[in-house]
PDB file of N, CA and C in Angstrom:
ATOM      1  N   UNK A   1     -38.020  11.692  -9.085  1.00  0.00           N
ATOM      2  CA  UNK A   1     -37.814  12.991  -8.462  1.00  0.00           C
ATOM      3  C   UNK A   1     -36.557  13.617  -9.043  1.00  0.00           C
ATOM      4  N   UNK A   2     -36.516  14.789  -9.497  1.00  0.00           N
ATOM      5  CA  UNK A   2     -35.303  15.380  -9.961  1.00  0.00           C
ATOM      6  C   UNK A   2     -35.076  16.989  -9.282  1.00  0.00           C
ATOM      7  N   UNK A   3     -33.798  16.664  -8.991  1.00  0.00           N
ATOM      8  CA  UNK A   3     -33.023  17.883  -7.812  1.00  0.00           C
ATOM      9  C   UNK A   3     -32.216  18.614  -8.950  1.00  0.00           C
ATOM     10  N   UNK A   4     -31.652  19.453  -8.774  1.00  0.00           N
ATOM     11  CA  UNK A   4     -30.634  20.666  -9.230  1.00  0.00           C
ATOM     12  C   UNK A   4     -29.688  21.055  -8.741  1.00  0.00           C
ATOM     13  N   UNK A   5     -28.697  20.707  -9.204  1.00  0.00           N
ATOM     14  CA  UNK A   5     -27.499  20.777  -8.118  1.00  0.00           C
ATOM     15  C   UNK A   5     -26.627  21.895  -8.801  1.00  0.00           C
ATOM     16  N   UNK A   6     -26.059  23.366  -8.274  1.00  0.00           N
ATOM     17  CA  UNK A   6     -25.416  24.163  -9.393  1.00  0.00           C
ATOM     18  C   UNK A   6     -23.921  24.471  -8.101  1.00  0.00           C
ATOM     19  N   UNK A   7     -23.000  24.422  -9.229  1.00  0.00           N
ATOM     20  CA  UNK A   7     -21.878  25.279  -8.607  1.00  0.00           C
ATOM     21  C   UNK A   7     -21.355  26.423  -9.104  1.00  0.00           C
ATOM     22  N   UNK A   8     -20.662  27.220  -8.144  1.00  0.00           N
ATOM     23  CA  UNK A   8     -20.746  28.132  -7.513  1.00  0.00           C
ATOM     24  C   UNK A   8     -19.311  29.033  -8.475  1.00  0.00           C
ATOM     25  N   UNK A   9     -19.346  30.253  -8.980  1.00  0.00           N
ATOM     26  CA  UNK A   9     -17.994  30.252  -9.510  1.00  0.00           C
ATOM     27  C   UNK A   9     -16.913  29.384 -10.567  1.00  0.00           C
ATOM     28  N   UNK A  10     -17.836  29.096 -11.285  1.00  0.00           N
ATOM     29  CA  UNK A  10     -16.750  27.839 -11.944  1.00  0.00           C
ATOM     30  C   UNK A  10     -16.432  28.857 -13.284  1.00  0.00           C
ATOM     31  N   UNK A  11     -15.498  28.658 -14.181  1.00  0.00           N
ATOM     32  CA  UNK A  11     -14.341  29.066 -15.266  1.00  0.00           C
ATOM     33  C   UNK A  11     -14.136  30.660 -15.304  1.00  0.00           C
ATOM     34  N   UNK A  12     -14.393  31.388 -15.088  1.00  0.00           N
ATOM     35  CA  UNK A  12     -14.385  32.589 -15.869  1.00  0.00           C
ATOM     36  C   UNK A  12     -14.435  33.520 -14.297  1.00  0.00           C
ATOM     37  N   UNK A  13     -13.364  34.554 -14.139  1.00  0.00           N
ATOM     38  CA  UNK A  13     -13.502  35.390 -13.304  1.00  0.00           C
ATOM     39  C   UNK A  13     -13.903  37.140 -13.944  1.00  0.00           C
ATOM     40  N   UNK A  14     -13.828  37.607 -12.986  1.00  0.00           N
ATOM     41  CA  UNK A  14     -14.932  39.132 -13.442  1.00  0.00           C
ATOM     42  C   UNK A  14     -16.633  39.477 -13.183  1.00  0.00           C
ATOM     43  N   UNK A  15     -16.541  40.509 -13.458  1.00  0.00           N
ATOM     44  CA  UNK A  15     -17.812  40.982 -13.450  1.00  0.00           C
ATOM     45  C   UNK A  15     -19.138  40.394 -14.067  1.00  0.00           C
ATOM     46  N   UNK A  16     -18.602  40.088 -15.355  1.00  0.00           N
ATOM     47  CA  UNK A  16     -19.350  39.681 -16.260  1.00  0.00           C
ATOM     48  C   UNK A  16     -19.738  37.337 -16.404  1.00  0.00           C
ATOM     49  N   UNK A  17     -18.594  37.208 -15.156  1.00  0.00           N
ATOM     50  CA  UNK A  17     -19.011  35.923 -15.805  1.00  0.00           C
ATOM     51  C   UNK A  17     -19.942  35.228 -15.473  1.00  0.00           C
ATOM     52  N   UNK A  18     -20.103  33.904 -15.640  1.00  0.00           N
ATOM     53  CA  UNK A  18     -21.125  33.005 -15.108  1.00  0.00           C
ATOM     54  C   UNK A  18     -21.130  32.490 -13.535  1.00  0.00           C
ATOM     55  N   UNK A  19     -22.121  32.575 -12.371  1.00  0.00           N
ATOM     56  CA  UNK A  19     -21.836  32.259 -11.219  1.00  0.00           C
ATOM     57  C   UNK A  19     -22.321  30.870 -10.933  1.00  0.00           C
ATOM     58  N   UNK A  20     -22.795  30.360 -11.885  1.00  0.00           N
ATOM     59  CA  UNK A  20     -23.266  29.289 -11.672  1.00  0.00           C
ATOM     60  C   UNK A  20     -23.452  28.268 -12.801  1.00  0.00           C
ATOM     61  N   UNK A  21     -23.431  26.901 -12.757  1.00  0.00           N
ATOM     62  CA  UNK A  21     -22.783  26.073 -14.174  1.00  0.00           C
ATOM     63  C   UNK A  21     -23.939  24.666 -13.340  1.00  0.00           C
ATOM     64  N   UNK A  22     -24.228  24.055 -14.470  1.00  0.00           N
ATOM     65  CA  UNK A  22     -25.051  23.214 -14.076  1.00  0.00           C
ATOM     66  C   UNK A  22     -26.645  22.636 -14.786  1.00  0.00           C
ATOM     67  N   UNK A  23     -27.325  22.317 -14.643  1.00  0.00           N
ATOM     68  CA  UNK A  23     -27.834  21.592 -13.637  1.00  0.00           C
ATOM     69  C   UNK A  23     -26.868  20.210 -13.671  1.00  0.00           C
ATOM     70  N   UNK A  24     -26.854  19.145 -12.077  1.00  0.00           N
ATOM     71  CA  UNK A  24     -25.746  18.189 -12.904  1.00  0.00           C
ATOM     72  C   UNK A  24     -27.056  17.081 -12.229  1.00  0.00           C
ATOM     73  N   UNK A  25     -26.568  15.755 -12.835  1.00  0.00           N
ATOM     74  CA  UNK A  25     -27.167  14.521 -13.157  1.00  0.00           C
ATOM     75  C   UNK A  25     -27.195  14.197 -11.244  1.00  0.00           C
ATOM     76  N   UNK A  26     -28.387  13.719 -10.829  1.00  0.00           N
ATOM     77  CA  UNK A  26     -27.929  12.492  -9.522  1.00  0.00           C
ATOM     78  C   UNK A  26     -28.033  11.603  -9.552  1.00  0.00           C
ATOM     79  N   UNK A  27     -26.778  10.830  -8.757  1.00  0.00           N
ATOM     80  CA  UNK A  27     -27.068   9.505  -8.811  1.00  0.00           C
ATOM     81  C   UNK A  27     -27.216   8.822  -7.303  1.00  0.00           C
ATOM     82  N   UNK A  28     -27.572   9.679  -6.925  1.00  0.00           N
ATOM     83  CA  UNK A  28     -27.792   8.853  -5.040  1.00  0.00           C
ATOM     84  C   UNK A  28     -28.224   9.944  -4.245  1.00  0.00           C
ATOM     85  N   UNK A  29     -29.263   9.673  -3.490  1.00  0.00           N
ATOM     86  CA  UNK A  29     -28.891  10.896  -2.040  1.00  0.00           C
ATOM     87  C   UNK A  29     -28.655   9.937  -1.210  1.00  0.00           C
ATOM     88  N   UNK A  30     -28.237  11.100  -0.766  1.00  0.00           N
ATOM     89  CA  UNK A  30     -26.970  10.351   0.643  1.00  0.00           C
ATOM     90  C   UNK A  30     -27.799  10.640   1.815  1.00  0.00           C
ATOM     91  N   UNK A  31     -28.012  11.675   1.906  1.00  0.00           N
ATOM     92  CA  UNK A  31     -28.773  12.344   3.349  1.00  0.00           C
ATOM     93  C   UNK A  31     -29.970  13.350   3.138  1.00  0.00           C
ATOM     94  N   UNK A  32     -30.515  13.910   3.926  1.00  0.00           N
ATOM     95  CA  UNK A  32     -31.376  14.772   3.882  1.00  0.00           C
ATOM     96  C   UNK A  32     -31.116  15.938   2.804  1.00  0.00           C
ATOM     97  N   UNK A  33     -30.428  16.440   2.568  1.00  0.00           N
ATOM     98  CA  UNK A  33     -29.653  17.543   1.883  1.00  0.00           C
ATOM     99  C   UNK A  33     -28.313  17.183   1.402  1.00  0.00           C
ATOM    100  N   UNK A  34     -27.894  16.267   0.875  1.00  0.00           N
ATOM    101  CA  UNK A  34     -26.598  15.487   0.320  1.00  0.00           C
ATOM    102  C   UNK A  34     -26.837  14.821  -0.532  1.00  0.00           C
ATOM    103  N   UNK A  35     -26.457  14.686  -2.022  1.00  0.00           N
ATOM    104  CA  UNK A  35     -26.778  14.240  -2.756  1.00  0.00           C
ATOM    105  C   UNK A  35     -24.889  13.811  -3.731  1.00  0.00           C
ATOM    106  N   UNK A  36     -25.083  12.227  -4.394  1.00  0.00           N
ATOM    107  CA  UNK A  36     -23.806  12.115  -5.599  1.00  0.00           C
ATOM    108  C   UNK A  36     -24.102  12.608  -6.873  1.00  0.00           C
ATOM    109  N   UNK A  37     -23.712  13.144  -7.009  1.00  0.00           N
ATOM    110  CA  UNK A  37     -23.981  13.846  -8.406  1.00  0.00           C
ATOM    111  C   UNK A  37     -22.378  13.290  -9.552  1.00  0.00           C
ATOM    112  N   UNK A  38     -23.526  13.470 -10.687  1.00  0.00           N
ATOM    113  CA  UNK A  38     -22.235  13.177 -11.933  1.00  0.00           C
ATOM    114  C   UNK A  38     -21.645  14.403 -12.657  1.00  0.00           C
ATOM    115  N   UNK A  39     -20.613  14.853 -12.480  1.00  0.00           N
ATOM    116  CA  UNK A  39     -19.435  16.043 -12.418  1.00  0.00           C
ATOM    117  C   UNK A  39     -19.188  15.741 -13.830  1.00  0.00           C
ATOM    118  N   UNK A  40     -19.293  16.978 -14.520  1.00  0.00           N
ATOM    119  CA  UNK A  40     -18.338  17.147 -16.067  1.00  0.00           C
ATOM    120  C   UNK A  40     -16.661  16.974 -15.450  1.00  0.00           C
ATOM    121  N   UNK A  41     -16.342  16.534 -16.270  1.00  0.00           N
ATOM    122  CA  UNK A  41     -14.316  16.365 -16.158  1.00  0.00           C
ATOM    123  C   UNK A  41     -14.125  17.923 -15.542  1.00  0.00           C
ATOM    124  N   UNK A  42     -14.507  18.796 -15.700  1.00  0.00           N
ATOM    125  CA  UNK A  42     -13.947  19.654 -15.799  1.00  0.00           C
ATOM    126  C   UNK A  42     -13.518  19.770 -14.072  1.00  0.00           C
ATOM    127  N   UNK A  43     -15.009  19.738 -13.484  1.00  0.00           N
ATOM    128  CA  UNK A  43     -15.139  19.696 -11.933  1.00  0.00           C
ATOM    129  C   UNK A  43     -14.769  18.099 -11.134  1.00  0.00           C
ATOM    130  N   UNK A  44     -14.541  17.383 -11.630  1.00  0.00           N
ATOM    131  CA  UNK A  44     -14.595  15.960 -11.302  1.00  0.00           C
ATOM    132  C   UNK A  44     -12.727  16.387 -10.299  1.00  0.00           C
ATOM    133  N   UNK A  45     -11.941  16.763 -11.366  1.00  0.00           N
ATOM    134  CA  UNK A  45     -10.562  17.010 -10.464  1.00  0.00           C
ATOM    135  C   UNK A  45     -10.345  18.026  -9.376  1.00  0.00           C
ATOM    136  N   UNK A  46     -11.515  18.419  -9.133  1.00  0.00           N
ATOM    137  CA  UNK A  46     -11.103  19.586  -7.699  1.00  0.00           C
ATOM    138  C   UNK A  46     -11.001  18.537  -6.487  1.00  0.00           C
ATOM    139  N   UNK A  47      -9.984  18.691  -5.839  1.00  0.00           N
ATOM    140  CA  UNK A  47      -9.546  18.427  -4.484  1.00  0.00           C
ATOM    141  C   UNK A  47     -10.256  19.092  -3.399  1.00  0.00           C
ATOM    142  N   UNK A  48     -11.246  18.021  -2.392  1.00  0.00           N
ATOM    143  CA  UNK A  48     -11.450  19.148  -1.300  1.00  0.00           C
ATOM    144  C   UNK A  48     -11.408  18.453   0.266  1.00  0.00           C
ATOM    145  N   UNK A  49     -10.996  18.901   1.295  1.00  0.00           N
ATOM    146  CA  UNK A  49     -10.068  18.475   2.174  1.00  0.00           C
ATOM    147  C   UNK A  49     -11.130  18.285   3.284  1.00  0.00           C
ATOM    148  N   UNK A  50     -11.359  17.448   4.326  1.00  0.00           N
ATOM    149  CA  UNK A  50     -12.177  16.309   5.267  1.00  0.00           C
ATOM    150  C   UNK A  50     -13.699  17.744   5.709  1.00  0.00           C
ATOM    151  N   UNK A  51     -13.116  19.269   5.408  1.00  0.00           N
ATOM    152  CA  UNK A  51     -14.138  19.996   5.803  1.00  0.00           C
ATOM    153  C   UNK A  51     -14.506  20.416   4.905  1.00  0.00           C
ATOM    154  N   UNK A  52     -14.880  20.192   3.689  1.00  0.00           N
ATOM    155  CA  UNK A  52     -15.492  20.351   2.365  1.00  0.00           C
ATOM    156  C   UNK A  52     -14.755  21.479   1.944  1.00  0.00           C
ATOM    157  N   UNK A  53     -13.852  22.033   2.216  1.00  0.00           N
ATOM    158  CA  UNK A  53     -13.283  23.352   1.418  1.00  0.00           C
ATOM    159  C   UNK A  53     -12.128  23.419   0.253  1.00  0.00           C
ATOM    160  N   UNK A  54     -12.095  23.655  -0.610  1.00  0.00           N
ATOM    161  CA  UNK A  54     -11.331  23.257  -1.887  1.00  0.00           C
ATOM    162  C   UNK A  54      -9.927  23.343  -1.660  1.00  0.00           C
ATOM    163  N   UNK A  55      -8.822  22.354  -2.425  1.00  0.00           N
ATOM    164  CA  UNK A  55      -7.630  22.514  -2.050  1.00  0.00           C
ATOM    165  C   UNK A  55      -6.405  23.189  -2.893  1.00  0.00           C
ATOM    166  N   UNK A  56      -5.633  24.197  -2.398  1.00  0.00           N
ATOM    167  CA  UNK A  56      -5.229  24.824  -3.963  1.00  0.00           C
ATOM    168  C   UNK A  56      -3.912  23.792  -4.185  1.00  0.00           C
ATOM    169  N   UNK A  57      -3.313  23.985  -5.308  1.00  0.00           N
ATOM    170  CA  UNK A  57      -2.032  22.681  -5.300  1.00  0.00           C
ATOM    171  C   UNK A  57      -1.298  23.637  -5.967  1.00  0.00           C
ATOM    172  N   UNK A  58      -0.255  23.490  -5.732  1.00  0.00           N
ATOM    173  CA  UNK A  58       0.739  24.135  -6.794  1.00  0.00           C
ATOM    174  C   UNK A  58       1.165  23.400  -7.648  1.00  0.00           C
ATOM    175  N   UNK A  59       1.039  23.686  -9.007  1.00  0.00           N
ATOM    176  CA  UNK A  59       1.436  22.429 -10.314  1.00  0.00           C
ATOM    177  C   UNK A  59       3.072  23.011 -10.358  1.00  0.00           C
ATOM    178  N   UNK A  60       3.463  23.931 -10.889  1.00  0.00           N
ATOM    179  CA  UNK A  60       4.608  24.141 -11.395  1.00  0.00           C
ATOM    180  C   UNK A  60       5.450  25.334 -10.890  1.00  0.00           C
ATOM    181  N   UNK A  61       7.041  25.173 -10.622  1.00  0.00           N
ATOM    182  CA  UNK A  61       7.346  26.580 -10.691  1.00  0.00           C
ATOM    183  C   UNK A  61       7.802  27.052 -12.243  1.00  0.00           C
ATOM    184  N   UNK A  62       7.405  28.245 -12.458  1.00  0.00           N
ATOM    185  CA  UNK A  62       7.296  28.796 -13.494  1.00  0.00           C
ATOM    186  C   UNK A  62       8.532  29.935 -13.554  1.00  0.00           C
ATOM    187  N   UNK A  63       8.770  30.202 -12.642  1.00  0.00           N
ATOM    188  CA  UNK A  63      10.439  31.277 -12.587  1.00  0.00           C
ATOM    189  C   UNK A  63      10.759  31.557 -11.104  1.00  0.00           C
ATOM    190  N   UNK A  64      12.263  31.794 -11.198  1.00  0.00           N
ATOM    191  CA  UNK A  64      13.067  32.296  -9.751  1.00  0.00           C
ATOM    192  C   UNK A  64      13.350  33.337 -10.204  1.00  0.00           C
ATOM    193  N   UNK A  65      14.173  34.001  -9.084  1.00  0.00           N
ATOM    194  CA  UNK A  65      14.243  35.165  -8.841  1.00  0.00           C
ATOM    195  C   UNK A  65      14.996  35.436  -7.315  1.00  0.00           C
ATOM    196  N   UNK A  66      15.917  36.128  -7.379  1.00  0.00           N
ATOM    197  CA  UNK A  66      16.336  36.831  -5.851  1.00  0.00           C
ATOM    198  C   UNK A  66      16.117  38.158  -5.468  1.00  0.00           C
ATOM    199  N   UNK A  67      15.021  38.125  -4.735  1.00  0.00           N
ATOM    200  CA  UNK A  67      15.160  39.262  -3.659  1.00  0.00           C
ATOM    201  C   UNK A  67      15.338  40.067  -2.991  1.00  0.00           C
ATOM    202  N   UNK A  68      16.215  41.050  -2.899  1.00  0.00           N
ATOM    203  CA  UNK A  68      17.430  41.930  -2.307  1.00  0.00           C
ATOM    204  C   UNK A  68      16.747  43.207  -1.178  1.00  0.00           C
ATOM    205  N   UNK A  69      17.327  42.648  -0.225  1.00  0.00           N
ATOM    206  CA  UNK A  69      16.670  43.226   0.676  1.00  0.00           C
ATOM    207  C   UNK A  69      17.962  44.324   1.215  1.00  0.00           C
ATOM    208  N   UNK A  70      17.924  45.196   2.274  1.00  0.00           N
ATOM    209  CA  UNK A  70      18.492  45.905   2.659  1.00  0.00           C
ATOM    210  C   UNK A  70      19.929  45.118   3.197  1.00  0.00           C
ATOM    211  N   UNK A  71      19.983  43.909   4.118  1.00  0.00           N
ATOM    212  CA  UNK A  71      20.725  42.923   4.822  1.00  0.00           C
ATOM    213  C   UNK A  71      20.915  41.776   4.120  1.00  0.00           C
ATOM    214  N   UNK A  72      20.048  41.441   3.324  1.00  0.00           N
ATOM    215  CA  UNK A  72      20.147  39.776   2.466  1.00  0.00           C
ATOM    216  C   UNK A  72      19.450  39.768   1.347  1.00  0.00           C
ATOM    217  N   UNK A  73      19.540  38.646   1.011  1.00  0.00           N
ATOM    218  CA  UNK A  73      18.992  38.327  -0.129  1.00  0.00           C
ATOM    219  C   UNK A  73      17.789  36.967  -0.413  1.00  0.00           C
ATOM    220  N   UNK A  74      16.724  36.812  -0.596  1.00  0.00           N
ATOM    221  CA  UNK A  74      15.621  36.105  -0.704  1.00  0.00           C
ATOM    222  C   UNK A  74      15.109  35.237  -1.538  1.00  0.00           C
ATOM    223  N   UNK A  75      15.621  33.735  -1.914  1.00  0.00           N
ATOM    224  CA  UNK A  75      15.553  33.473  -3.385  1.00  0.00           C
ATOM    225  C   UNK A  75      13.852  33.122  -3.523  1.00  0.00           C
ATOM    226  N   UNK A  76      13.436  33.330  -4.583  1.00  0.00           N
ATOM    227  CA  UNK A  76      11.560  33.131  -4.146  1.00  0.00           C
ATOM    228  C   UNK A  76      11.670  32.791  -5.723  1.00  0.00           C
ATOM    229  N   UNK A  77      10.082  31.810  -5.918  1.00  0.00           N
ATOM    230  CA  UNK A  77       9.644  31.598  -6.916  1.00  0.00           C
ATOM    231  C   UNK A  77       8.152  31.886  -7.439  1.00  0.00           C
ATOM    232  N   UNK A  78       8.224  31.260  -9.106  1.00  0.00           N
ATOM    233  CA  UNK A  78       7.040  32.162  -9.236  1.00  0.00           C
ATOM    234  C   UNK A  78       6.236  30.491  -9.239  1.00  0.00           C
ATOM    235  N   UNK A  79       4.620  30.948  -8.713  1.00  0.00           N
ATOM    236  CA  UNK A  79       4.167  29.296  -8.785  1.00  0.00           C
ATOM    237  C   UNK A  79       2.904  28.925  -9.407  1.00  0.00           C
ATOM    238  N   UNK A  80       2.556  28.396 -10.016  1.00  0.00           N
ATOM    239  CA  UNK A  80       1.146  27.907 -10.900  1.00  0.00           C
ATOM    240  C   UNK A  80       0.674  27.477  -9.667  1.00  0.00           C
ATOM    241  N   UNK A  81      -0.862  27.500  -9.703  1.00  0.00           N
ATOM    242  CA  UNK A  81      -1.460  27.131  -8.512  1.00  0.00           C
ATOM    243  C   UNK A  81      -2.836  26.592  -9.081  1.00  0.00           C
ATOM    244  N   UNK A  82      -3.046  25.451  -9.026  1.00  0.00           N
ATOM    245  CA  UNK A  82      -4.266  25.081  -9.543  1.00  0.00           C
ATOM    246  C   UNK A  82      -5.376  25.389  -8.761  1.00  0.00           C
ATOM    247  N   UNK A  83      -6.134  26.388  -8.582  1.00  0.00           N
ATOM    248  CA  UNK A  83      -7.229  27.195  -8.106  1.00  0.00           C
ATOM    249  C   UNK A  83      -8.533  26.872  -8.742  1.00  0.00           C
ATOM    250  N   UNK A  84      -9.923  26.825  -7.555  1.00  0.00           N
ATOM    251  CA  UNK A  84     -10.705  26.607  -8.334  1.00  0.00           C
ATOM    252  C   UNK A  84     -11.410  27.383  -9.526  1.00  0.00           C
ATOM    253  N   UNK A  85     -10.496  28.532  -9.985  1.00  0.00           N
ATOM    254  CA  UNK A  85     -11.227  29.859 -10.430  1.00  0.00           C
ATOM    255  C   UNK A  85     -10.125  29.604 -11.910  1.00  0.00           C
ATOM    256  N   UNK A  86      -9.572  28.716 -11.993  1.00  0.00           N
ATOM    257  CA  UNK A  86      -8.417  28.567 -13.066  1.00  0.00           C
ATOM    258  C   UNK A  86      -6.480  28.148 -12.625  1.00  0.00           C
ATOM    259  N   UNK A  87      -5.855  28.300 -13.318  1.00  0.00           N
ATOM    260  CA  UNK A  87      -4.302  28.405 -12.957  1.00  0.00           C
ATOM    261  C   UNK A  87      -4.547  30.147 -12.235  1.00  0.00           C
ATOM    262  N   UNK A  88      -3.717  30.440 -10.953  1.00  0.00           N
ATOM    263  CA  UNK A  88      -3.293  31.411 -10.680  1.00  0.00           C
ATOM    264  C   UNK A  88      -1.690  31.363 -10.164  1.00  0.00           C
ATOM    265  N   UNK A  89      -1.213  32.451 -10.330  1.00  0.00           N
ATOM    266  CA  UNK A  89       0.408  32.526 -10.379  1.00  0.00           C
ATOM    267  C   UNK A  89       0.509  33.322  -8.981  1.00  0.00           C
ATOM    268  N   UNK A  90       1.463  33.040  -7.968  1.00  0.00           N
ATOM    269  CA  UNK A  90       1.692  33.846  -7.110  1.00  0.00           C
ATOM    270  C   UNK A  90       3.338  34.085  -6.915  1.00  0.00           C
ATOM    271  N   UNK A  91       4.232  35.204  -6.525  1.00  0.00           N
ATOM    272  CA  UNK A  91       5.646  34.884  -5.847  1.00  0.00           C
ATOM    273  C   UNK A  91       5.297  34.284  -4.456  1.00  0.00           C
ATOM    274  N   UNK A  92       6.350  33.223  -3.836  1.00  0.00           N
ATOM    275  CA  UNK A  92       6.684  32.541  -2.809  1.00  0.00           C
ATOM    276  C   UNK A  92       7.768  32.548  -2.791  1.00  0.00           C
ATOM    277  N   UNK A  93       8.561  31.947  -1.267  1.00  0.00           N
ATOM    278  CA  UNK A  93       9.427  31.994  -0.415  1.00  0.00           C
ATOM    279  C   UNK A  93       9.720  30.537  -1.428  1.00  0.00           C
ATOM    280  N   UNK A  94      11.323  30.603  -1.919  1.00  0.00           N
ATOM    281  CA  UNK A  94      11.829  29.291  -2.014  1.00  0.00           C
ATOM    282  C   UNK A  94      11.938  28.019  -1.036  1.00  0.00           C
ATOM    283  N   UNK A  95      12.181  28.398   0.255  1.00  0.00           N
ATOM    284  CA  UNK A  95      12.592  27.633   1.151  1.00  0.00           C
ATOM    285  C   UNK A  95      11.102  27.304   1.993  1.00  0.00           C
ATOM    286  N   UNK A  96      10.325  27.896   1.433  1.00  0.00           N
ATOM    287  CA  UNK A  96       9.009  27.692   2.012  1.00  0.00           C
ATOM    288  C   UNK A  96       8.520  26.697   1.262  1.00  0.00           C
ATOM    289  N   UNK A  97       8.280  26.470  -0.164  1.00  0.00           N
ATOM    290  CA  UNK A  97       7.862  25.675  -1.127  1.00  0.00           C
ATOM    291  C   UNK A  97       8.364  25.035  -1.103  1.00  0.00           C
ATOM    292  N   UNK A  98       9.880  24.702  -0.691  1.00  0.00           N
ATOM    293  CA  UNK A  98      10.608  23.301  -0.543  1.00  0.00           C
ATOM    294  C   UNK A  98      10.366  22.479   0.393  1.00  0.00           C
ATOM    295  N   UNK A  99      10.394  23.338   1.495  1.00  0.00           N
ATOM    296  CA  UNK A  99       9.634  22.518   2.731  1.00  0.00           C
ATOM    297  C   UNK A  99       8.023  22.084   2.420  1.00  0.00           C
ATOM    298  N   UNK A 100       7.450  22.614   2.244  1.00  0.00           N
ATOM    299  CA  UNK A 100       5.819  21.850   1.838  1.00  0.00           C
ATOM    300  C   UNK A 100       5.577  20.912   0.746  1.00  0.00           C
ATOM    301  N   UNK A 101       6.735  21.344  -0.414  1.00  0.00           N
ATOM    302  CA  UNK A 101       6.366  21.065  -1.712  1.00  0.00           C
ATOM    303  C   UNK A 101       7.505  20.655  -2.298  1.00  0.00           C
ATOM    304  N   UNK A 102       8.014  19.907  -1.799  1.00  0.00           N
ATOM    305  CA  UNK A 102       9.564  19.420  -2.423  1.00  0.00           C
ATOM    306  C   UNK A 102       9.733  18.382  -3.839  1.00  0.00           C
ATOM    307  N   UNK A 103       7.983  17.873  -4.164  1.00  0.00           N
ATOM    308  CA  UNK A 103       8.282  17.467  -5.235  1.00  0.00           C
ATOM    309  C   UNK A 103       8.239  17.939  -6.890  1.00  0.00           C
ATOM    310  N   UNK A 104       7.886  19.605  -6.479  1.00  0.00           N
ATOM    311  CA  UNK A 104       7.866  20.177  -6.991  1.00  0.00           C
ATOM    312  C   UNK A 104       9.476  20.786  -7.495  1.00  0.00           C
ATOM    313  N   UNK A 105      10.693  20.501  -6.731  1.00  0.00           N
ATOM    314  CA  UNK A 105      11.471  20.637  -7.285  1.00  0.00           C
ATOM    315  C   UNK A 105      12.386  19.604  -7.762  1.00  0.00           C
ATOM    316  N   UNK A 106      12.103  18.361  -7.962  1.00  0.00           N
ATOM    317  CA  UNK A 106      12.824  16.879  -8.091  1.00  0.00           C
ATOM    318  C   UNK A 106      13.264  17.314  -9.620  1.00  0.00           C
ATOM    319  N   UNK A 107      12.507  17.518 -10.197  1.00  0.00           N
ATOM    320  CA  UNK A 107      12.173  17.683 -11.891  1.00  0.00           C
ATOM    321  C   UNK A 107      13.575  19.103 -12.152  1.00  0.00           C
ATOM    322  N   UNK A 108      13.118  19.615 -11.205  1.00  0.00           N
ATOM    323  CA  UNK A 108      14.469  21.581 -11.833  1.00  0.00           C
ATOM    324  C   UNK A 108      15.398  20.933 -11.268  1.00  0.00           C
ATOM    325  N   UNK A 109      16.107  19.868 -10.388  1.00  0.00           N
ATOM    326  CA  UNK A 109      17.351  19.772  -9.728  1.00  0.00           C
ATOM    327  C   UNK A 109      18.049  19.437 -10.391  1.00  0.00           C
ATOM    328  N   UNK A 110      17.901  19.387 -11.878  1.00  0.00           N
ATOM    329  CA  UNK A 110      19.598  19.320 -12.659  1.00  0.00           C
ATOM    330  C   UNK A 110      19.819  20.464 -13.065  1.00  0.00           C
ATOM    331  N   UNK A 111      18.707  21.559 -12.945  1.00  0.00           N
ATOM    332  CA  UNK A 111      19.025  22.806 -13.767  1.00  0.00           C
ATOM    333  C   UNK A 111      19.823  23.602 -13.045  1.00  0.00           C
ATOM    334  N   UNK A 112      21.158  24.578 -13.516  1.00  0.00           N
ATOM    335  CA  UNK A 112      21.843  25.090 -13.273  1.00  0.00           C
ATOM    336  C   UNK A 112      21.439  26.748 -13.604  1.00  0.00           C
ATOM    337  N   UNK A 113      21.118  27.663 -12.735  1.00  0.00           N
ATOM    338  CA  UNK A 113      21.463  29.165 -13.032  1.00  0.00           C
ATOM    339  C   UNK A 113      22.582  29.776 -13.158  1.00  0.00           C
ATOM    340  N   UNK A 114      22.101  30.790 -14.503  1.00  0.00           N
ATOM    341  CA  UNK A 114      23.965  31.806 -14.384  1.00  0.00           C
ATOM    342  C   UNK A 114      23.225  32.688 -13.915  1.00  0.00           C
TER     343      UNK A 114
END
């Protein structure tokens, strides 16, 4: 018996790209509608969390920056985010990413800003 298993959104964002990548290999059903399937590398490293929904990670900070607000000042960074749609870059709260993501800064703590 052979099933078809396709996912959803994989490499390329826009109008024009592919919505679907696949057919992939099975190697078990699990349940009525659940099946193990054999994942190209590409999909094999997505993270997805106890309710099947994908997990984004932040790989790197990529630049700082301060903030300047009317009263203070905001130090924020810029962050690689391993997304299932590719790397995406967002600004964040420094003190926010430290608290969630502190091993993300072990590696910059010798670096000095002028």
């Amino acid at each position: 018996m052979s099933a078809i298993e396709r996912h959803n959104a994989f490499g390329k964002k826009g109008k024009l790209a592919p919505s679907y990548v696949g057919p992939f290999e099975i190697l078990e059903r699990i349940g009525p509608v659940a099946y193990r399937l054999r994942l190209p590398k590409e999909l094999s490293e997505i993270k997805i969390d106890k309710t099947l929904h994908f997990i984004d990670e932040p790989v790197e900070i990529m630049d700082r920056e301060v903030k300047s607000l009317k009263r203070s000042k905001i130090p924020i960074v810029k962050v690689c985010w391993n997304s299932k749609l590719g790397p995406e870059f967002t600004w964040e709260r420094e003190d926010h990413m430290k608290a969630r993501y502190p091993q993300l800064f072990v590696a910059n703590s010798g670096e000095s800003s002028s």
